[in-house]
N, C-alpha and C. Protein backbone atom coordinates (compact mmCIF):
# COMPACT_ATOMS: atom_id res chain seq x y z
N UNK A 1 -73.21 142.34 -98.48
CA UNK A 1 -74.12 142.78 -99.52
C UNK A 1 -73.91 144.26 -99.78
N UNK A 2 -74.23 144.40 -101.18
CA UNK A 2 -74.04 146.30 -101.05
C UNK A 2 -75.29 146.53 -102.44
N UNK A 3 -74.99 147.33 -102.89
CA UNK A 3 -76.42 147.42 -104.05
C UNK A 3 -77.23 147.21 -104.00
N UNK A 4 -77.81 146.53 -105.34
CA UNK A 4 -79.13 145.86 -105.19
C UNK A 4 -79.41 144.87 -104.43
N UNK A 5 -77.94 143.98 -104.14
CA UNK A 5 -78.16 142.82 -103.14
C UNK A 5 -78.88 143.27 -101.93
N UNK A 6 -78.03 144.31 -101.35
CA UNK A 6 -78.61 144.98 -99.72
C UNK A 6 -80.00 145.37 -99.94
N UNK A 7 -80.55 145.91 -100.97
CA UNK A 7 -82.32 146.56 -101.12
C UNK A 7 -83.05 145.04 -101.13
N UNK A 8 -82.90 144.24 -102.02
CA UNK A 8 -83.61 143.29 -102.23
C UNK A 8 -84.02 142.56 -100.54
N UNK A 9 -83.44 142.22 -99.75
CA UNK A 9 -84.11 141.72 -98.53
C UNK A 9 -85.33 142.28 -97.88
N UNK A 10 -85.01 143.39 -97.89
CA UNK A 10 -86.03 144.54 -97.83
C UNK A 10 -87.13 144.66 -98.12
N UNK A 11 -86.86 144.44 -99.26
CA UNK A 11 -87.94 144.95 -100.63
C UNK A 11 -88.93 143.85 -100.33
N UNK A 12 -88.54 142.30 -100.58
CA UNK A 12 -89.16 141.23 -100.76
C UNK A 12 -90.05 141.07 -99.34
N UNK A 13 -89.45 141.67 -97.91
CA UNK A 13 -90.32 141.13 -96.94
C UNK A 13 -91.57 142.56 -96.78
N UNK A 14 -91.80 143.59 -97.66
CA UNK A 14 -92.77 143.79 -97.43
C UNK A 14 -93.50 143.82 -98.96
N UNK A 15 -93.32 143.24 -99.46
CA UNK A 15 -94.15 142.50 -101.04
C UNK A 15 -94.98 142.14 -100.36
N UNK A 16 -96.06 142.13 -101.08
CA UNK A 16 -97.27 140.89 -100.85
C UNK A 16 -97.22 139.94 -102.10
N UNK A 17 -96.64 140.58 -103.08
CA UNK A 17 -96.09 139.38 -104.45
C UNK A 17 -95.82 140.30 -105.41
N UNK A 18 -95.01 139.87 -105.86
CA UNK A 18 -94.32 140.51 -107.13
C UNK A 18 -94.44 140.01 -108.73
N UNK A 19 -93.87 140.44 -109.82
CA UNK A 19 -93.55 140.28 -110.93
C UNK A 19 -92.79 140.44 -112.07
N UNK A 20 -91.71 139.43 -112.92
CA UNK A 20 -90.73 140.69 -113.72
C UNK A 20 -90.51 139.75 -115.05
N UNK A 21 -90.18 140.30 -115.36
CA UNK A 21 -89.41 139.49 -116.98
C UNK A 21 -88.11 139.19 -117.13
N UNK A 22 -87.78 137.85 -117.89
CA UNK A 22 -86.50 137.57 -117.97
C UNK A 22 -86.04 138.13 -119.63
N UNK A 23 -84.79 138.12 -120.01
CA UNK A 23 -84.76 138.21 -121.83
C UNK A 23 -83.98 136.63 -121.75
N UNK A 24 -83.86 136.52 -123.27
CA UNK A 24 -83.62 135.26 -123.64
C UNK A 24 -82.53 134.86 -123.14
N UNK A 25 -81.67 135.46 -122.62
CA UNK A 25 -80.34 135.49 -121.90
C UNK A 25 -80.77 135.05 -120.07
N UNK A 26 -81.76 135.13 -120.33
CA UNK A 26 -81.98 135.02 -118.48
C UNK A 26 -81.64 136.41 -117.45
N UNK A 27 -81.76 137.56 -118.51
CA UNK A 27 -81.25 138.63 -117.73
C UNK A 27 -82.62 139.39 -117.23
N UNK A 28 -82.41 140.14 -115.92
CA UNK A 28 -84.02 140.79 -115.22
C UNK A 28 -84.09 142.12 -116.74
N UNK A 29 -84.97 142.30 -117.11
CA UNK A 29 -85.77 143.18 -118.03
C UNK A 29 -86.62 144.05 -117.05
N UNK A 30 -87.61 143.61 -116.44
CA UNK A 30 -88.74 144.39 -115.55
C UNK A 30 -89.07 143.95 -114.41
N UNK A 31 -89.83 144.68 -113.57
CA UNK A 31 -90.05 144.32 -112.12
C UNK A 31 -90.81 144.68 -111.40
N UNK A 32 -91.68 144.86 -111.22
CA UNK A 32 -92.71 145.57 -110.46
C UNK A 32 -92.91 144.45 -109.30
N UNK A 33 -94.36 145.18 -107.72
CA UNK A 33 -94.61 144.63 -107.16
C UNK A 33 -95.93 145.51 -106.36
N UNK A 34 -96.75 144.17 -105.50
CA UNK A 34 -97.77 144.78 -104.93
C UNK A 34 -97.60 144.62 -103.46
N UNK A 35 -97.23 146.27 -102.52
CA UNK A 35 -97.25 146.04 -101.06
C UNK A 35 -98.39 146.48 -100.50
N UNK A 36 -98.09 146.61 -99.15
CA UNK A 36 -99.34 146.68 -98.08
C UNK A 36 -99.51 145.95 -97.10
N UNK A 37 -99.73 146.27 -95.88
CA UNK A 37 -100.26 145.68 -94.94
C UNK A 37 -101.48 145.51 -94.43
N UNK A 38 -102.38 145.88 -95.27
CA UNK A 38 -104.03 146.15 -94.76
C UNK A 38 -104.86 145.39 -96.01
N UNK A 39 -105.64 144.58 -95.49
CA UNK A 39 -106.35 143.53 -95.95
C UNK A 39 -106.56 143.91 -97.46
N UNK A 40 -107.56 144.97 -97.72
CA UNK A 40 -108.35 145.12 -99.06
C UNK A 40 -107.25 146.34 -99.97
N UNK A 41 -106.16 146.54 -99.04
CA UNK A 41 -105.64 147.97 -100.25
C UNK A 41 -104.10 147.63 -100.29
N UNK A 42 -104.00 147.34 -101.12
CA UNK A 42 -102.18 147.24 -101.86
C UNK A 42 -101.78 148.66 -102.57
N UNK A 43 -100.57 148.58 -102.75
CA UNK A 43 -99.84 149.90 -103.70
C UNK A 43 -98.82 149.30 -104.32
N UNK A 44 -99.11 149.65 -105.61
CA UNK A 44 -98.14 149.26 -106.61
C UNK A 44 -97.30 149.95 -106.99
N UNK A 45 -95.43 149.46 -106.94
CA UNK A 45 -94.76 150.52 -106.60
C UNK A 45 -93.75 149.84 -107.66
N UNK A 46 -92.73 150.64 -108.08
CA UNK A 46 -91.57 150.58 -108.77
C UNK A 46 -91.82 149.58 -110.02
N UNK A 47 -92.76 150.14 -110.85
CA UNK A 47 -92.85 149.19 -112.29
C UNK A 47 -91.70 149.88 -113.05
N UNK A 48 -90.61 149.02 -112.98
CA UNK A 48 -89.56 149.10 -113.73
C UNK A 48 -89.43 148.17 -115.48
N UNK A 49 -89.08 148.76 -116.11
CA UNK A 49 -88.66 147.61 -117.86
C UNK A 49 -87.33 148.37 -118.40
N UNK A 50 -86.38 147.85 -118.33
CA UNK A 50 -85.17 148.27 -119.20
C UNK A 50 -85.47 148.89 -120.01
N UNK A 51 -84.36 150.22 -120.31
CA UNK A 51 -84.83 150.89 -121.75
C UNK A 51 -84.37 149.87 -122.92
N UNK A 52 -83.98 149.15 -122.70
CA UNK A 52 -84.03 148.59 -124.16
C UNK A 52 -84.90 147.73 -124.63
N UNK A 53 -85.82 147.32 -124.00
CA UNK A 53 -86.69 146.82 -123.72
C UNK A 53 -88.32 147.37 -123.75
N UNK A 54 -88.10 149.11 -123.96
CA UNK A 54 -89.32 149.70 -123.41
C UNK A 54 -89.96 150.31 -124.54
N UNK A 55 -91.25 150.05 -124.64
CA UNK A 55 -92.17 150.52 -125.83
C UNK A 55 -92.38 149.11 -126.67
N UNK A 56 -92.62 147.96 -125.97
CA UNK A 56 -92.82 146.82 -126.30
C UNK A 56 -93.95 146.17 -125.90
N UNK A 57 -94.38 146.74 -124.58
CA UNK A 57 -95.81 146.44 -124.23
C UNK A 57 -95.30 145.22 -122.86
N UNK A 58 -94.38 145.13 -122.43
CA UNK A 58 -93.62 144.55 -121.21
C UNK A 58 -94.12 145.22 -120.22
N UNK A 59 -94.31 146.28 -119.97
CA UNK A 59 -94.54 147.14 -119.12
C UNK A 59 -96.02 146.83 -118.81
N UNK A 60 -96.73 147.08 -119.89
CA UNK A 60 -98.29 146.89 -119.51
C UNK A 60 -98.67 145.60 -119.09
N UNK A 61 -97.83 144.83 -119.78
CA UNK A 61 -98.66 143.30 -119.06
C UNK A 61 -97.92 143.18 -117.64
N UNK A 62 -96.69 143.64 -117.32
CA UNK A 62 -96.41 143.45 -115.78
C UNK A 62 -97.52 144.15 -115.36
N UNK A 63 -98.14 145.00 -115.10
CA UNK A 63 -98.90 146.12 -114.40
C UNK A 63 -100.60 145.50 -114.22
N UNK A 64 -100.73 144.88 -115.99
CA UNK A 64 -102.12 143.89 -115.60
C UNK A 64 -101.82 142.48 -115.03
N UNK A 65 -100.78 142.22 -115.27
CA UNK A 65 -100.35 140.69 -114.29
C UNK A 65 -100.41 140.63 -112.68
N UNK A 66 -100.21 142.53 -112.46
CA UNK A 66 -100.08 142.39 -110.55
C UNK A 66 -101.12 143.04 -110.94
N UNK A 67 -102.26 143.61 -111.65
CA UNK A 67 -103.67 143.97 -111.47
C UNK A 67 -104.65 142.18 -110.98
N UNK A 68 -103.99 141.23 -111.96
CA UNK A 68 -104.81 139.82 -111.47
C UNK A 68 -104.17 139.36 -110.45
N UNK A 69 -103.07 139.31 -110.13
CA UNK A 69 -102.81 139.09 -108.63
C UNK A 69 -103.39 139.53 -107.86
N UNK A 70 -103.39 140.76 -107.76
CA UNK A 70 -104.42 141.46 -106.61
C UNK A 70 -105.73 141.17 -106.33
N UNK A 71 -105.96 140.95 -107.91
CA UNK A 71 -107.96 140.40 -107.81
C UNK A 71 -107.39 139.02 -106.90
N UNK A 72 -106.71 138.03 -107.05
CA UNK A 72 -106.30 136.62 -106.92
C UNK A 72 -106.65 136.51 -104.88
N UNK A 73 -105.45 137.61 -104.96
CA UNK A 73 -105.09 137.56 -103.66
C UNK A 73 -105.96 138.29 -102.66
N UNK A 74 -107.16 138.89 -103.30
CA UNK A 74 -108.30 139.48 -102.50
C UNK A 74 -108.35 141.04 -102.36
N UNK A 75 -107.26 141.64 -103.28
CA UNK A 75 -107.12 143.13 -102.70
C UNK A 75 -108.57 144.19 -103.44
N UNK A 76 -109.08 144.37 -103.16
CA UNK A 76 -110.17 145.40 -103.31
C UNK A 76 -109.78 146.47 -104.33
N UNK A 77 -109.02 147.67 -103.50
CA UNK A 77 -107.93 148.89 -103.98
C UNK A 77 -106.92 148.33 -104.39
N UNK A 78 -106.11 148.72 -105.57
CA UNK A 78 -105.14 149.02 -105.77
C UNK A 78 -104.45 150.06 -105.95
N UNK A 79 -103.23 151.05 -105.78
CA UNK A 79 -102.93 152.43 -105.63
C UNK A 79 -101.61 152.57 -106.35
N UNK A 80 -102.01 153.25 -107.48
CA UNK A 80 -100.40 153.57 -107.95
C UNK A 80 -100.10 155.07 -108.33
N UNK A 81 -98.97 155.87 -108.04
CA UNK A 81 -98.58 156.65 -108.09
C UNK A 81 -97.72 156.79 -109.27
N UNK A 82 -97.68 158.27 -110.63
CA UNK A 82 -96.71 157.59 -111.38
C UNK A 82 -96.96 159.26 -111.85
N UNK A 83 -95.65 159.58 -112.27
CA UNK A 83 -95.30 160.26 -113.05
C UNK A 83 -95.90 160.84 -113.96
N UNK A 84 -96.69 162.66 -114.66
CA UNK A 84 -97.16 162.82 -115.12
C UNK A 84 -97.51 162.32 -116.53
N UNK A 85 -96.06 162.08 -116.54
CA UNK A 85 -95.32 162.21 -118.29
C UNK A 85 -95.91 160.53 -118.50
N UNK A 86 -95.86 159.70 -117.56
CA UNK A 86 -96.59 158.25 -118.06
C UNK A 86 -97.63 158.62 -117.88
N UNK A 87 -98.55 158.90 -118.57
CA UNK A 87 -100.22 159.26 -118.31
C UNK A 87 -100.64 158.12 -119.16
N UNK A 88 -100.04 158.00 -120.46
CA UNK A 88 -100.41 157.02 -121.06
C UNK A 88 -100.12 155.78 -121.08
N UNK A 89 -99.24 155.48 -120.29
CA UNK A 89 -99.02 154.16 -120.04
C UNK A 89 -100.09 153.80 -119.23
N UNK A 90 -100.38 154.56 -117.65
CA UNK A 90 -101.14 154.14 -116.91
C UNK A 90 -102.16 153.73 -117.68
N UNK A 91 -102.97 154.84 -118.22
CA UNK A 91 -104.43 153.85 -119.02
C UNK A 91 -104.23 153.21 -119.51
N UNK A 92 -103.32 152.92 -120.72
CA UNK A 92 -103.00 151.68 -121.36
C UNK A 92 -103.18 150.84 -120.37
N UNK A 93 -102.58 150.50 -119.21
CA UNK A 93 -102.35 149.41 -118.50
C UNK A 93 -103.96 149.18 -117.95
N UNK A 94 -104.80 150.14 -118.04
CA UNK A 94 -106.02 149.54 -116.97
C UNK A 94 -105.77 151.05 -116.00
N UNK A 95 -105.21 151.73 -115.75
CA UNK A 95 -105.60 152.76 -114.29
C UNK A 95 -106.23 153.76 -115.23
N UNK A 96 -106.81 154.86 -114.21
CA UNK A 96 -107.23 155.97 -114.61
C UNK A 96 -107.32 157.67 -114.18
């Protein structure tokens, strides 16, 4: 494995569940996911969407899709860290 192959093992065993988009081609577009090891608090980390892809509103529904997972799966907190310059995405999506 080398690349993304080698991260992905990784990645997936400390998910608590993930989410992404395909395009009509079946190709990955976006990706996000919710980790953590402690009952009520997850962190939502690496919401990724292709730039060609971005300013479509892909982005926000991954972000409220692992916001209802989390309600789903019992998490209380959710915690995301992001970049000044997305200020507006975050609220768009639901954070604040």
């Amino acid at each position: 494995m080398d690349g993304e192959d080698a991260i992905a093992p990784a990645l997936f065993e400390r998910c608590n569940f993930w989410a992404g988009a395909r395009n009509e081609n079946n190709k990955p577009i976006s990706f996000g996911y919710v980790a953590g090891r402690g009952l009520e608090h997850g962190y939502m980390e690496d919401i990724i969407v292709h730039p060609d892809y971005q300013k479509m509103g892909i982005g926000v529904e991954l972000v409220r899709e692992l916001l209802r997972e989390s309600e789903r799966y019992g998490l209380e907190i959710v915690s995301l860290k992001y970049d000044p310059k997305h200020k507006n995405f975050n609220l768009c999506s639901g954070g604040v």
